[in-house]
Protein backbone atom coordinates (compact mmCIF):
# COMPACT_ATOMS: atom_id res chain seq x y z
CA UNK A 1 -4.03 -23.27 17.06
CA UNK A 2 -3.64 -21.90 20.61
CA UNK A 3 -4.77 -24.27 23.27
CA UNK A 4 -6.80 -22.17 25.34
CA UNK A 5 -9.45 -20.54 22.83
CA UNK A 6 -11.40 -17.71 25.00
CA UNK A 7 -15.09 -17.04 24.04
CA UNK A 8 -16.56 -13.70 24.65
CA UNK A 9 -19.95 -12.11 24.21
CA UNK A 10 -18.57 -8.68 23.33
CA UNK A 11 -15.91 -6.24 22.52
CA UNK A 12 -15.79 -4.70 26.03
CA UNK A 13 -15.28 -8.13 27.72
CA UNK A 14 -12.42 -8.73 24.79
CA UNK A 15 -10.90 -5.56 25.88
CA UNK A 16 -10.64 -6.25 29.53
CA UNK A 17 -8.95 -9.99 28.54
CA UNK A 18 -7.51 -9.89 25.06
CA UNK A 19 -4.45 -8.03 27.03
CA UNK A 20 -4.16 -10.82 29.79
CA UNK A 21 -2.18 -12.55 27.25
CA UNK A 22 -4.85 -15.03 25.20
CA UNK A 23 -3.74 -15.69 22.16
CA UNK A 24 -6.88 -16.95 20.65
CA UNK A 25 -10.78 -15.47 20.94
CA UNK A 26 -14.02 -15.52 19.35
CA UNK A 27 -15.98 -12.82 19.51
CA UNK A 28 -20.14 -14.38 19.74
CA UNK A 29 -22.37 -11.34 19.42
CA UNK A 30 -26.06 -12.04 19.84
CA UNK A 31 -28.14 -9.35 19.21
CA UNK A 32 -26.00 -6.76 19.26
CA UNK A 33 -27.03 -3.45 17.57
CA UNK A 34 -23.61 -2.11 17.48
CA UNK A 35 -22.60 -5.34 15.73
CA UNK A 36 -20.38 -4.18 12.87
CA UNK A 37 -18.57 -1.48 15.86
CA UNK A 38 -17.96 -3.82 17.95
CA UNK A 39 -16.37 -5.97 15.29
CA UNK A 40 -14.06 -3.46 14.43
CA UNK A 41 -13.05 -2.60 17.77
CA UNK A 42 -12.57 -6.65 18.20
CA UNK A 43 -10.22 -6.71 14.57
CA UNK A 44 -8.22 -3.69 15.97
CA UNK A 45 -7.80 -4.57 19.75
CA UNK A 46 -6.74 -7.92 18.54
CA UNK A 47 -4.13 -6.97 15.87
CA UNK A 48 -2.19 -5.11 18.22
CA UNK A 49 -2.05 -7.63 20.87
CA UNK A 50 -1.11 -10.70 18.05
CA UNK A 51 -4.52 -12.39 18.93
CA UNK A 52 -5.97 -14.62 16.71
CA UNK A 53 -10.09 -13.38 16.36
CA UNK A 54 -12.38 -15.48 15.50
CA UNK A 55 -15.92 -13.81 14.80
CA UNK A 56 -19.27 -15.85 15.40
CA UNK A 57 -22.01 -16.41 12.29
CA UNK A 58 -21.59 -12.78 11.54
CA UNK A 59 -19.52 -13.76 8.19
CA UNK A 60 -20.98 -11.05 6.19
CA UNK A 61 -19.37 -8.28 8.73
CA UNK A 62 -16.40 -10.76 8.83
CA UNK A 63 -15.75 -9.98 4.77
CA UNK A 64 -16.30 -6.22 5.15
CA UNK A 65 -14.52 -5.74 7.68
CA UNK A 66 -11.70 -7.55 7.26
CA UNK A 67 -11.42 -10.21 9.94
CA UNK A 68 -9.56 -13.28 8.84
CA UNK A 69 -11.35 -16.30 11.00
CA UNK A 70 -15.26 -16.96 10.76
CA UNK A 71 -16.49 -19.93 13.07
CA UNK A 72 -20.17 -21.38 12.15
CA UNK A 73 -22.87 -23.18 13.58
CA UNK A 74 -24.58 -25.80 11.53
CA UNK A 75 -27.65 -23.71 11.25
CA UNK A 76 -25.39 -21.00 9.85
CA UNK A 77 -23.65 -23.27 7.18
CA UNK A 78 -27.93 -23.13 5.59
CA UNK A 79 -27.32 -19.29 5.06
CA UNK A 80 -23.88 -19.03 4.46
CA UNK A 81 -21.80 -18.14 0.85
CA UNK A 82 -19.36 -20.18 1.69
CA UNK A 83 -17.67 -19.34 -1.95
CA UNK A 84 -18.05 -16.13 -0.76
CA UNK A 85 -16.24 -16.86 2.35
CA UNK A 86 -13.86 -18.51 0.27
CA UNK A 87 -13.02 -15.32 -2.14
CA UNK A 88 -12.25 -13.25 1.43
CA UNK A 89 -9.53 -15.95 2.33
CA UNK A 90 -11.84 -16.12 5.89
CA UNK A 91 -10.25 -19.62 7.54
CA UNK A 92 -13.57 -21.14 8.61
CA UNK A 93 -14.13 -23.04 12.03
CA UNK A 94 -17.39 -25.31 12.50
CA UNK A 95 -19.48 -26.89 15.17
CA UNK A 96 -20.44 -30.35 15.51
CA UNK A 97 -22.52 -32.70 17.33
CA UNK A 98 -22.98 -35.97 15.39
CA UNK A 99 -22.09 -37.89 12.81
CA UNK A 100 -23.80 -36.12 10.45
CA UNK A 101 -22.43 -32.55 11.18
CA UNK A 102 -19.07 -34.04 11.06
CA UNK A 103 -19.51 -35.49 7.53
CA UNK A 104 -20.81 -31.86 6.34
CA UNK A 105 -18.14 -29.99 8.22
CA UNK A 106 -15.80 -32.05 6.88
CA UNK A 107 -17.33 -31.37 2.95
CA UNK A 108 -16.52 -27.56 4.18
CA UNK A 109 -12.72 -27.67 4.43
CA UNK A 110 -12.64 -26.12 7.62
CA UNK A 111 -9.60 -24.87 9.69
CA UNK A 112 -10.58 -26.87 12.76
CA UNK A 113 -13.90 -28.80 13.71
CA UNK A 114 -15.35 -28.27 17.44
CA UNK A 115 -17.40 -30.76 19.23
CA UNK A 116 -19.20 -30.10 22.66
CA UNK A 117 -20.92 -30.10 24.73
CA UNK A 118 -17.92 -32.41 25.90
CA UNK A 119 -19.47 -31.66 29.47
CA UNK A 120 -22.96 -30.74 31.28
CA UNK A 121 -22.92 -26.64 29.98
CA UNK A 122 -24.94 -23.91 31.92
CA UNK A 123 -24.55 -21.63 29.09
CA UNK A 124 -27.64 -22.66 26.60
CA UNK A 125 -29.89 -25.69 26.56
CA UNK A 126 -28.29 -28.49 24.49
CA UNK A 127 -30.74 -30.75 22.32
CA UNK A 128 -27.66 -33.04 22.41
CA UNK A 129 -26.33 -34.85 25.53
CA UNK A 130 -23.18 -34.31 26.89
CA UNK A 131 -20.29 -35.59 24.37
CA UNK A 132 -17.99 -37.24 26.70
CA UNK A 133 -13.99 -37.64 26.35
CA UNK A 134 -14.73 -40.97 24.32
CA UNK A 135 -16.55 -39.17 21.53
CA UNK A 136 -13.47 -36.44 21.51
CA UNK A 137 -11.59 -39.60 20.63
CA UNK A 138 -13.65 -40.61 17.85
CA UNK A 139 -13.56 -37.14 16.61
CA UNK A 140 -9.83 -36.75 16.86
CA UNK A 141 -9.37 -40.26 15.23
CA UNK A 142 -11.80 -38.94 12.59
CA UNK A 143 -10.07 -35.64 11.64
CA UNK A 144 -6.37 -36.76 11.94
CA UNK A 145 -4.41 -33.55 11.65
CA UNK A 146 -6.60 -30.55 11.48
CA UNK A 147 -7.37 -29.38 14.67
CA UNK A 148 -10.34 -30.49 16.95
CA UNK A 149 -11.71 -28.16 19.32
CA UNK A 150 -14.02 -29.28 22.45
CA UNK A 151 -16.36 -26.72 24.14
CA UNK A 152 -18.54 -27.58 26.83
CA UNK A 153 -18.31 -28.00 30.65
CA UNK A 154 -15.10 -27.31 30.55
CA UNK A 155 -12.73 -25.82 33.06
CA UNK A 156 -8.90 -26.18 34.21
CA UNK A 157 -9.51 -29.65 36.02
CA UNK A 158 -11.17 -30.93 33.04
CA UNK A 159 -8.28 -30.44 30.71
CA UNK A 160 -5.82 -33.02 31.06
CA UNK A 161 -8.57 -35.81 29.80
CA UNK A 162 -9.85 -33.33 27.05
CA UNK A 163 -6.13 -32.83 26.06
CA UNK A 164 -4.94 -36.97 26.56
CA UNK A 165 -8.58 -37.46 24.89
CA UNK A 166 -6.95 -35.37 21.25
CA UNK A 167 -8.26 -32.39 21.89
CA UNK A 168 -6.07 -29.58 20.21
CA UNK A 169 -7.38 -26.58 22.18
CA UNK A 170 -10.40 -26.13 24.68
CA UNK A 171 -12.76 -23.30 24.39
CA UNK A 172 -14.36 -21.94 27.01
CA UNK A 173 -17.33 -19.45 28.20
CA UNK A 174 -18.89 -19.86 30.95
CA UNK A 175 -15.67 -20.52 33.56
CA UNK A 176 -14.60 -17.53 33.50
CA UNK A 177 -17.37 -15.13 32.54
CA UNK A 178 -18.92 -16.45 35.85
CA UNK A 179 -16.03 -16.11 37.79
CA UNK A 180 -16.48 -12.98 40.19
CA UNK A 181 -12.74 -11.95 38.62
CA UNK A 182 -12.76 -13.19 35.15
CA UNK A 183 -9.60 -11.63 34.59
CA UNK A 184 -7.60 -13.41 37.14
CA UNK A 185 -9.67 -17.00 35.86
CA UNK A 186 -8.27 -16.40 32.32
CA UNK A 187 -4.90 -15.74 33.49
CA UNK A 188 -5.27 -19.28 35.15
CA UNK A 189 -6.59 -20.63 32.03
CA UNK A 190 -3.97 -19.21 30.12
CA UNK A 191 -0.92 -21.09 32.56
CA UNK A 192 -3.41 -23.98 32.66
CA UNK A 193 -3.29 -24.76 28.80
CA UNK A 194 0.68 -23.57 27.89
């Protein structure tokens, strides 16, 4: 799993970045009524640059179109067909907060667990409080070998602690879609993490 695990909100934004050189992103559509387009566009943009896509709770869409990575929230594990997941060989990445999450993540056989907020994060209200790096080191200790992924607060600065704390790669939103050039923040990013 690549370090530095790029979050966008759409295929246009993918576009613009996928090309910088990231290696891993997750496409989070919310709302969109082009959904299963943009998808496709996503799948396609990201095969020929040998990027790693990850698509957000749209798992149905994920199956028909043939996208090989599905990441879920725990309100999307209530809805999901997991067998059904399962049958489309989808690898399957899931969020966490607290010990309970963990447990059922854990029951899913998932390709990597993230935790967050690790940090204070302007891009939703959290019911949870910030994770901190110790937590990150409970989860890591937790998991052992499959990989942990923190989201969250983070940006470059933050990284040596989330990656000394077991991290395995660091996701990230709102760093550099807030950025006034997002492109040249990824590239940063991307030297940041390899």
């Amino acid at each position: 799993m690549d370090r530095f695990y790029l979050i966008v909100p759409d295929a246009e934004t993918l576009a613009r970045l996928v090309p910088l050189g990231v290696r891993l992103v997750q496409l989070r559509l919310k709302d969109a009524p082009d959904r299963a387009a943009q998808i496709a566009r996503a799948i396609a943009l990201c095969q020929s640059h040998g990027t790693e896509l990850v698509i957000n709770d749209h798992w149905r869409e994920a199956i028909d179109l043939g996208a090989g990575f599905v990441h879920l929230g725990q309100e999307d594990l209530d809805t999901a067909d997991l067998s059904a997941i399962r049958r489309a060989g989808l690898r399957l990445g899931i969020s966490t907060h607290d010990e309970a999450e963990l447990g059922r993540a854990l029951s899913c056989d998932p390709a990597y667990v993230a935790l967050g907020p690790v940090y204070p994060t302007l891009l939703k209200q959290m019911p949870w409080a910030p994770q901190g790096l110790d937590r990150v080191r409970e989860w890591k200790r937790r998991i052992g070998a499959l990989p942990l992924v923190a989201i969250g607060g983070l940006t470059p600065d933050r990284l040596p602690g989330v990656f000394a704390a077991g991290a395995d790669s660091a996701a990230v939103v709102t760093d550099i879609l807030r950025d006034p050039d997002p492109e040249a923040r990824t590239t940063h990013w991307i030297k940041a993490t390899r």
